[in-house]
Protein backbone atom coordinates (compact mmCIF):
# COMPACT_ATOMS: atom_id res chain seq x y z
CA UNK A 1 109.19 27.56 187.83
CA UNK A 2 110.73 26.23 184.78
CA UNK A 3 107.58 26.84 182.75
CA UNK A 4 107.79 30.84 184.30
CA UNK A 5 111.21 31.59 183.22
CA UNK A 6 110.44 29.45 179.58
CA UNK A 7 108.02 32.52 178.99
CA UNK A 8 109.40 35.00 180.32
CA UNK A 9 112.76 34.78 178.06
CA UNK A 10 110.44 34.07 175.09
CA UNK A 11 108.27 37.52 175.84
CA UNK A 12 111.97 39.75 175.98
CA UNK A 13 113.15 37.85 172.60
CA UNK A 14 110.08 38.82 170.93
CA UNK A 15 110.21 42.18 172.24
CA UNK A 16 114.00 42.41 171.80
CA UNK A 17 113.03 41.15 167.91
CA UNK A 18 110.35 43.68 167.41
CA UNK A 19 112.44 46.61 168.78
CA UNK A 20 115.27 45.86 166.34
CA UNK A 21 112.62 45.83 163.57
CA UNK A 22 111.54 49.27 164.23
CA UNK A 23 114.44 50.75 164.74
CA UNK A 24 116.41 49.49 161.64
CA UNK A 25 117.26 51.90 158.82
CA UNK A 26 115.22 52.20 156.24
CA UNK A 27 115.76 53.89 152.52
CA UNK A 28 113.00 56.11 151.77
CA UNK A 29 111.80 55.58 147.86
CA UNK A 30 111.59 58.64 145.97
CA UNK A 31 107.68 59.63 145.28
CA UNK A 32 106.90 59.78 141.87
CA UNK A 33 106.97 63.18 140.03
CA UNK A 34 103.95 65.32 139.63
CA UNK A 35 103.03 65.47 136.20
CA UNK A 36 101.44 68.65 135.48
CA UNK A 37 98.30 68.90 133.46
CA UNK A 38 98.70 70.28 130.17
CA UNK A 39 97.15 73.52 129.18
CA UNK A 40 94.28 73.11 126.35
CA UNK A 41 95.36 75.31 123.49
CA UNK A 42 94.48 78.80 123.39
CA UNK A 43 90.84 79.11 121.01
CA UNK A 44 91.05 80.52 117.67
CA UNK A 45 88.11 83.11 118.08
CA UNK A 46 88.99 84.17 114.62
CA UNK A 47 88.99 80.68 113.07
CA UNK A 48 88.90 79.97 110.17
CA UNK A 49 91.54 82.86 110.16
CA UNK A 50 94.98 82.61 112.05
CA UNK A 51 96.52 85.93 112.79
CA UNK A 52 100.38 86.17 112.71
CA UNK A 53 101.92 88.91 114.29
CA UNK A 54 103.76 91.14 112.12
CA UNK A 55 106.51 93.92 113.63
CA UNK A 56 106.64 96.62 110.62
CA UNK A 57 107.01 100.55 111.27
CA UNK A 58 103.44 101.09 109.87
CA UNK A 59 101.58 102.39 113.20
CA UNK A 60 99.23 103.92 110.73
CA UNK A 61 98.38 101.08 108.54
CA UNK A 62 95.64 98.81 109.88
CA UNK A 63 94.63 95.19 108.45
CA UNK A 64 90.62 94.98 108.07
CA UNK A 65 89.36 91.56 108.24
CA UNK A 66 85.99 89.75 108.67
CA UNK A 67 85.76 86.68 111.40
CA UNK A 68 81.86 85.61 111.83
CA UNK A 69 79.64 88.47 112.88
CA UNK A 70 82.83 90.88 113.53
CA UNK A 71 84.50 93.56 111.70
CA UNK A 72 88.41 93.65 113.35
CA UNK A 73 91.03 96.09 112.95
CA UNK A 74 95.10 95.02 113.49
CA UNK A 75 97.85 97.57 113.07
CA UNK A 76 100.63 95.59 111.51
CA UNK A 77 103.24 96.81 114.57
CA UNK A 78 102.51 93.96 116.77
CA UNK A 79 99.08 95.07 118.63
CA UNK A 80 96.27 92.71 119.05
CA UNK A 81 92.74 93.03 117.26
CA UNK A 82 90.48 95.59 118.18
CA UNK A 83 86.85 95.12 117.26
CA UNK A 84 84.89 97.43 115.03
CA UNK A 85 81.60 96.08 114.80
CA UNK A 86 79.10 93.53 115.05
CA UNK A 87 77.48 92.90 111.04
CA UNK A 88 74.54 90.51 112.99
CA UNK A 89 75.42 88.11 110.59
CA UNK A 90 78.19 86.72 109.11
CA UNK A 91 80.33 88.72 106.65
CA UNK A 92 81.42 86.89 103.45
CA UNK A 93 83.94 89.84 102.22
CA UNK A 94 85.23 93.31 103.43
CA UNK A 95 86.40 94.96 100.29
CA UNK A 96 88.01 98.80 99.70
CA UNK A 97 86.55 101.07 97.25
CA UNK A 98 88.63 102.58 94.76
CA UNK A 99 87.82 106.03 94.31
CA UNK A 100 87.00 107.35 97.73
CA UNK A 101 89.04 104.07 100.08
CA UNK A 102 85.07 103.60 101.61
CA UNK A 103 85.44 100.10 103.45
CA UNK A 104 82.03 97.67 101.98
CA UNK A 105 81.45 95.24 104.63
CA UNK A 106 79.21 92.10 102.85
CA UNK A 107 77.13 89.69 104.61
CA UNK A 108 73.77 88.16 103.78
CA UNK A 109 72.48 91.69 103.13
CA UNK A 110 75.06 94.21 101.53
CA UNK A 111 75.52 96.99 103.99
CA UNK A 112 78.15 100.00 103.15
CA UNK A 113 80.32 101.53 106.20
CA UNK A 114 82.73 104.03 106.21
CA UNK A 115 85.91 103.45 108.41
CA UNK A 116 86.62 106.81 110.89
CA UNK A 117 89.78 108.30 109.40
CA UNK A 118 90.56 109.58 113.45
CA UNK A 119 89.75 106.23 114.88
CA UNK A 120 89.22 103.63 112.74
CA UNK A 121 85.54 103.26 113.72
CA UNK A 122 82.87 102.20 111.14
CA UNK A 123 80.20 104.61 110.38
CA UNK A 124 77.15 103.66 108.71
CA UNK A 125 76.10 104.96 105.18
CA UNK A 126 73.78 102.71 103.70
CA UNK A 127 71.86 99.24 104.72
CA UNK A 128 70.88 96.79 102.31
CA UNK A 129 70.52 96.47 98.78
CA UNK A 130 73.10 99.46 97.52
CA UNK A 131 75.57 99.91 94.71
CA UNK A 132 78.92 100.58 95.13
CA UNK A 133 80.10 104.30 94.17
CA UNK A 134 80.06 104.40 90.46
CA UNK A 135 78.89 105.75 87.01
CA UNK A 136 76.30 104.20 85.02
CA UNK A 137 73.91 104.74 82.09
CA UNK A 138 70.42 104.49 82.03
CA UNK A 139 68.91 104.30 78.44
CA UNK A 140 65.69 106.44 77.91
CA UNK A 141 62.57 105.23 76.30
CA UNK A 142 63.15 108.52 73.51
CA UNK A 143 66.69 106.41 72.71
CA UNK A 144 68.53 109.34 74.54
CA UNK A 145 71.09 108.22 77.89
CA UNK A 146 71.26 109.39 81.38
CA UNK A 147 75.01 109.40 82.39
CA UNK A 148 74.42 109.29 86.51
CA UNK A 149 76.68 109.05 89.31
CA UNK A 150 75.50 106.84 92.55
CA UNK A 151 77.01 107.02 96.14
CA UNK A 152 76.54 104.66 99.18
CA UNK A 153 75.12 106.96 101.60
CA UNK A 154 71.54 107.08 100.29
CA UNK A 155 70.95 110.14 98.35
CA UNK A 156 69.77 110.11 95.00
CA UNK A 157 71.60 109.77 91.98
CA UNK A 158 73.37 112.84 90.59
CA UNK A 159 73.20 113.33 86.41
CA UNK A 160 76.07 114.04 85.29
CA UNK A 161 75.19 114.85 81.32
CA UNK A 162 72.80 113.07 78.60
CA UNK A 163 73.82 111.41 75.52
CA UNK A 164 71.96 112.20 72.73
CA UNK A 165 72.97 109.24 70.15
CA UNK A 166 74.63 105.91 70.88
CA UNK A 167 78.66 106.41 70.65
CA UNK A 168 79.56 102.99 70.27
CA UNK A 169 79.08 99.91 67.61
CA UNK A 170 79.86 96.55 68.23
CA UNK A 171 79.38 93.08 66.19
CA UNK A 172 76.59 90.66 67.13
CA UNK A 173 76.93 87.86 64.77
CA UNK A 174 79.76 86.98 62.61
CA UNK A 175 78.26 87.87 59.30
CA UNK A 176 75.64 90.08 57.25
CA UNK A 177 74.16 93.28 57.20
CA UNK A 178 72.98 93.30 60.88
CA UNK A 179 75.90 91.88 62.70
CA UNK A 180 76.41 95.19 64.06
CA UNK A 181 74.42 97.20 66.57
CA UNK A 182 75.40 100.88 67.99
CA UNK A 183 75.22 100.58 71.93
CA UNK A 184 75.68 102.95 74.90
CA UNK A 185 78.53 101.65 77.26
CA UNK A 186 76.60 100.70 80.38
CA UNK A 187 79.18 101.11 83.10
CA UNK A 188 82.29 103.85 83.39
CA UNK A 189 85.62 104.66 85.11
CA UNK A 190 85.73 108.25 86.49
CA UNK A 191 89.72 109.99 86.74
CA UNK A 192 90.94 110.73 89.84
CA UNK A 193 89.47 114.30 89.77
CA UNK A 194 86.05 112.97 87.84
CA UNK A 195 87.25 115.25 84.79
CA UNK A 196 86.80 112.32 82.41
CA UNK A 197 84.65 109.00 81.89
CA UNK A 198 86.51 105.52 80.35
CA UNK A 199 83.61 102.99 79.38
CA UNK A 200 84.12 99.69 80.77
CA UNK A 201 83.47 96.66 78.88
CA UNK A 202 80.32 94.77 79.13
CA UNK A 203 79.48 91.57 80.97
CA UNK A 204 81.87 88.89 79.58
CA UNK A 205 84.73 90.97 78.56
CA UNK A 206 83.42 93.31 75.97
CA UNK A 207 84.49 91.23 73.15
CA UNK A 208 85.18 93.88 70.13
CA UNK A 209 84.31 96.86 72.09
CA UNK A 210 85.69 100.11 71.58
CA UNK A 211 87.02 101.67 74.37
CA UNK A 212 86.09 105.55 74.84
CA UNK A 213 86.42 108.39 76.89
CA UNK A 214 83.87 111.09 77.39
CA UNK A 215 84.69 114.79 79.42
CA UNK A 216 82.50 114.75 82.40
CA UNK A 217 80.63 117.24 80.67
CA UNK A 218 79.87 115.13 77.76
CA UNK A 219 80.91 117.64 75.24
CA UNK A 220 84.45 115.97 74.31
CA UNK A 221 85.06 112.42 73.03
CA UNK A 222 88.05 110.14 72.85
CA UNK A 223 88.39 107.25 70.65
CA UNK A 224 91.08 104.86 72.36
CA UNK A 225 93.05 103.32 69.78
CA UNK A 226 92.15 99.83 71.51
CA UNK A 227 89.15 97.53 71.76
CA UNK A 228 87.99 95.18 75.04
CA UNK A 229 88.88 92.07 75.42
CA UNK A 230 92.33 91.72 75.35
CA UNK A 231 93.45 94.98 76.64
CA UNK A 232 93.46 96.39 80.13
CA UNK A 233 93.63 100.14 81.10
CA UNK A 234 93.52 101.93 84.56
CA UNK A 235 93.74 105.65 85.27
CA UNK A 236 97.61 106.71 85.86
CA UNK A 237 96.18 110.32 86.43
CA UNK A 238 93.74 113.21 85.85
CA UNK A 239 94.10 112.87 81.78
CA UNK A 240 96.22 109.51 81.68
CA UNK A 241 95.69 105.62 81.00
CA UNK A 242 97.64 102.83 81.16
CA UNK A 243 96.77 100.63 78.78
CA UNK A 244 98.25 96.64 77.96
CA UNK A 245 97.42 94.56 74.62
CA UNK A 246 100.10 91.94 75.00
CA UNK A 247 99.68 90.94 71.26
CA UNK A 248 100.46 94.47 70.25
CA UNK A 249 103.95 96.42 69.91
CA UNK A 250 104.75 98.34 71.95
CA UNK A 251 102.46 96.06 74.82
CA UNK A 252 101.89 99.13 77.12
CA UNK A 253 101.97 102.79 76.28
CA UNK A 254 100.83 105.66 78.30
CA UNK A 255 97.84 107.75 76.67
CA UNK A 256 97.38 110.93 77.60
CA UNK A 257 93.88 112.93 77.22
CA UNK A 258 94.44 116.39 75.62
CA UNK A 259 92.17 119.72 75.83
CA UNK A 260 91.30 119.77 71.94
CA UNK A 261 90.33 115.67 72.20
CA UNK A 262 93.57 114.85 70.74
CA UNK A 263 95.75 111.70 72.13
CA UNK A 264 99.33 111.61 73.13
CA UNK A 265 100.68 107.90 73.23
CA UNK A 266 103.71 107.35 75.10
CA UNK A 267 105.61 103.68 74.43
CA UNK A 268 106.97 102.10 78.33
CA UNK A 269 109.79 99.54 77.92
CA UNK A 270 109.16 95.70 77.10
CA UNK A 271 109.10 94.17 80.28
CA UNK A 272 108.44 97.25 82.51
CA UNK A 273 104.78 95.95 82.63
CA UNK A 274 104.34 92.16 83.37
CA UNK A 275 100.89 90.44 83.05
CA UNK A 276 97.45 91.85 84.61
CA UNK A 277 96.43 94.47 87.31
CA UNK A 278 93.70 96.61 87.94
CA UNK A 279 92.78 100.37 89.08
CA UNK A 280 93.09 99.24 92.79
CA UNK A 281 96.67 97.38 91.75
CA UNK A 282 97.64 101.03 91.71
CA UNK A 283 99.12 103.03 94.88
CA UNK A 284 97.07 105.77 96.01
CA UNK A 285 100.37 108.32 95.46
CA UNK A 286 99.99 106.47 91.48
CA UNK A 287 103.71 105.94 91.93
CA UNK A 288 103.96 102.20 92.77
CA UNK A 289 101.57 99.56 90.28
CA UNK A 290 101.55 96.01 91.16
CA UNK A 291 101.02 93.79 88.17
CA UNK A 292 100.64 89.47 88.52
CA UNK A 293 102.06 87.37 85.66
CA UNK A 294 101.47 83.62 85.56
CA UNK A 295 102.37 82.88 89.77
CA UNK A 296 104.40 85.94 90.05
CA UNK A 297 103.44 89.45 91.79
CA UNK A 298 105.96 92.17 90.42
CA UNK A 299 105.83 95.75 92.13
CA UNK A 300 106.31 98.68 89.22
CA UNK A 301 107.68 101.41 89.84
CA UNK A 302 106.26 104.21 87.64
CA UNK A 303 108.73 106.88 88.00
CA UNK A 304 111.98 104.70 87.31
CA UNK A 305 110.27 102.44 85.04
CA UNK A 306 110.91 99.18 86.32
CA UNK A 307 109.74 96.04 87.94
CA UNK A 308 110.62 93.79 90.93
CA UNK A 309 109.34 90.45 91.53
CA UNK A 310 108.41 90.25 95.52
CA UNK A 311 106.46 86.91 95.98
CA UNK A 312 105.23 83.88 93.92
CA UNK A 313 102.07 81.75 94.59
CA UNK A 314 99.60 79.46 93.27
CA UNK A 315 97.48 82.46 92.45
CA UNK A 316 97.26 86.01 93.72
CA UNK A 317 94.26 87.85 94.49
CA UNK A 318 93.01 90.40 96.89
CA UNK A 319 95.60 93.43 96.57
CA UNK A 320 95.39 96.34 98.83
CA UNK A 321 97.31 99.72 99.53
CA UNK A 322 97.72 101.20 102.27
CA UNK A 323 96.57 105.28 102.81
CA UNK A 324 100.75 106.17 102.28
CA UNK A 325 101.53 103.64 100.00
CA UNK A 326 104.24 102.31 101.91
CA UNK A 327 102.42 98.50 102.40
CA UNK A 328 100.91 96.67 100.05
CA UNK A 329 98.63 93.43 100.92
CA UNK A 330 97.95 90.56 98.94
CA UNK A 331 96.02 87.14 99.25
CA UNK A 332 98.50 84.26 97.55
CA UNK A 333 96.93 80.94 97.04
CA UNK A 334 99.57 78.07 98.29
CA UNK A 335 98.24 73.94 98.31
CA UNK A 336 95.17 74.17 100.84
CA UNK A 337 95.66 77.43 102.28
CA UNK A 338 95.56 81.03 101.36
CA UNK A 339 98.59 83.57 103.46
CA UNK A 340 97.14 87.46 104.19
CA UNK A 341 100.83 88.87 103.28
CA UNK A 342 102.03 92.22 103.29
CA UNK A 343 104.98 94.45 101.68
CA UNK A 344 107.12 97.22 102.95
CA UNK A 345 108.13 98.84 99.73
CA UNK A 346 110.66 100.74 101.92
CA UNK A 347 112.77 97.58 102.78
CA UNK A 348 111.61 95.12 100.43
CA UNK A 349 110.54 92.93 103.48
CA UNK A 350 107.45 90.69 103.56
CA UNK A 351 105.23 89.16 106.49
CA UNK A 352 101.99 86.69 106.42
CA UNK A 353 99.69 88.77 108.12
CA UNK A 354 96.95 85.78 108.42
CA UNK A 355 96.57 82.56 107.10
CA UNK A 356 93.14 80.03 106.17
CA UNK A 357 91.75 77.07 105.08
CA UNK A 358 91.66 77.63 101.21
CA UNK A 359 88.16 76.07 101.20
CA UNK A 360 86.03 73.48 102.91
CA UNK A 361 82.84 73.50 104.98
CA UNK A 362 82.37 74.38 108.84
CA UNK A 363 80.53 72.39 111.40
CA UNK A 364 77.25 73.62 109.93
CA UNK A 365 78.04 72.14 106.42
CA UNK A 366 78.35 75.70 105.28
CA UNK A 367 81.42 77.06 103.23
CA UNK A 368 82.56 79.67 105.01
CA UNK A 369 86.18 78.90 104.49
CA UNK A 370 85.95 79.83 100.80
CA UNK A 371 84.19 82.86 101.71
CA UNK A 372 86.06 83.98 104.20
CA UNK A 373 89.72 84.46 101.74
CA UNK A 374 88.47 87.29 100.47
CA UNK A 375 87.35 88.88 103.70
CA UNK A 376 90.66 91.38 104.26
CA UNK A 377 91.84 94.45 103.14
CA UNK A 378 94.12 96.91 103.99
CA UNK A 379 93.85 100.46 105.66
């Protein structure tokens, strides 16, 4: 009986025990917090090329740029890329012509497109193998010249006029009777309304040549008072050059082409013109001229005469207008990479556009970076 009631009391403290267990308060540990994944960064389908976005009143004005295979377009108002076209292979520069604003697209095989003026679209002109737009002169076995004028879109080459004897002499050696030869200039720069011809200077500067200027007709010569080299000249207008020799005084003067082949020269204020430019440097309303001395890019103004400094960079390359002449673009070289920037002349503002690897090699081993800086230009 004993035993019974030993057993008994031992079963109800074990189950008294095990009830107080379960029912005693307990305080819950917090769970540990959830750790979200992190999103992989966005691709680069443009790399090399990082696009920055740029908020300018320019609806109109559209960056062109090359990325692989595709021709892009960007209005500089915020919008994203809109494809153009697809080259096949991959483009190594997208340049603007001078005279007529025809877009060249290069890749392994040049091949010429014109950009729609409505909607931006590229047309094709020419596959393969052409020359730009120009003037050139092709020397006849009978000694006479062929001044022609070629176009992208696959028609022959129009003659302009022949030459009957060679205009220009230039020095060959540095003494004796036959250090000079007379010579046809090989290359020219039409005026804005084709009117008249400037001869360009020969492969490796044109070192002693005289500059000239034929009528389109060929039946009126002008003999610049300037040879190659050392002096640049661009057209200003339909009868005008600018012309720099920064070892002469004044540096930069204005010519201007008369009827009767006459010159007028016209002295512009030291320091009105800083350093280099070219015909493309020049704003298709010819008001605006941008000119790089040393790191510096300096906008011109050639109505009031004078110049503004607006950026400053290792080196500056790649300028661009825009159809209005309100935005400039311009490739500055900085350490390792190379900024796409653009200028309101309006405000005096300036944005990077894009931005690259100043050189290097891809996966492939190939150096596409390098290429690739001077794949932009502006619309």
């Amino acid at each position: 009986m004993k035993l019974k009631l030993a057993l008994v009391t031992v079963f109800l403290l074990t189950l008294t025990l095990v009830s107080l267990y379960i029912l005693k308060p307990r305080v819950l540990m917090p769970k540990p917090p959830q750790v979200a994944t992190p999103e992989p960064p966005a691709a680069n389908q443009f790399a090399p090329i990082t696009l920055h976005t740029v908020q300018l009143d320019a609806a109109d004005t559209q960056l062109i740029f090359g990325a692989g295979t595709k021709l892009y377009g960007v209005k500089l108002n915020g919008s994203e890329p809109v494809e153009l076209a697809d080259m096949g292979t991959v483009i190594t520069s997208v340049t603007k012509q001078v005279t007529d604003a025809t877009i060249s697209v290069t890749t392994n095989s040049t091949t010429w497109w014109q950009l729609n003026p409505t909607d931006n679209t590229p047309q094709l002109l020419s596959p393969g193998g052409r020359l730009a737009q120009g003037i050139y002169t092709l020397e006849k076995p009978d000694g006479t010249a062929v001044i022609s004028k070629i176009t992208p879109d696959g028609t022959p080459a129009q003659e302009l006029f022949r030459l009957t004897r060679k205009p220009l002499q230039r020095q060959v050696c540095e003494a004796g009777d036959t250090c000079t030869e007379l010579f046809y200039p090989l290359i020219w720069s039409a005026s804005f309304d084709g009117s008249y011809l400037l001869s360009l200077p020969t492969k490796g500067g044109g070192l002693g040549e005289q500059a000239l200027v034929l009528s389109s007709n060929g039946t009126t010569s002008y003999k610049l008072p300037f040879k190659w080299y050392v002096t640049t000249a661009i057209w200003l207008d339909t009868n005008k050059l600018l012309t720099t020799d920064p070892s002469a005084t004044p540096a930069s003067r204005i010519l201007t082409l008369k009827p009767d082949g006459t010159l007028a020269s016209t002295a512009l204020p030291a320091g009105v013109i800083r350093g280099s430019y070219k015909q493309n440097y020049l704003s298709p309303s010819r008001r605006y001229l941008i000119t790089v001395d040393a790191q510096t890019i300096y906008l011109v103004d050639m109505e009031t005469r004078t110049s503004t400094p607006i950026d400053t960079g290792e080196e500056i390359q790649n300028v661009a207008w825009n159809a209005a002449s309100t935005v400039v673009m311009y490739k500055k070289l900085v350490y390792d990479t190379a900024y796409i920037n653009v200028y309101q002349v309006s405000t005096g503002k300036k944005f990077t556009a894009a931005s690259l690897p100043r050189g290097g090699k891809d996966a492939a081993g190939i150096n596409n970076y390098a290429r690739a800086n001077t794949s932009f230009t502006l619309r």
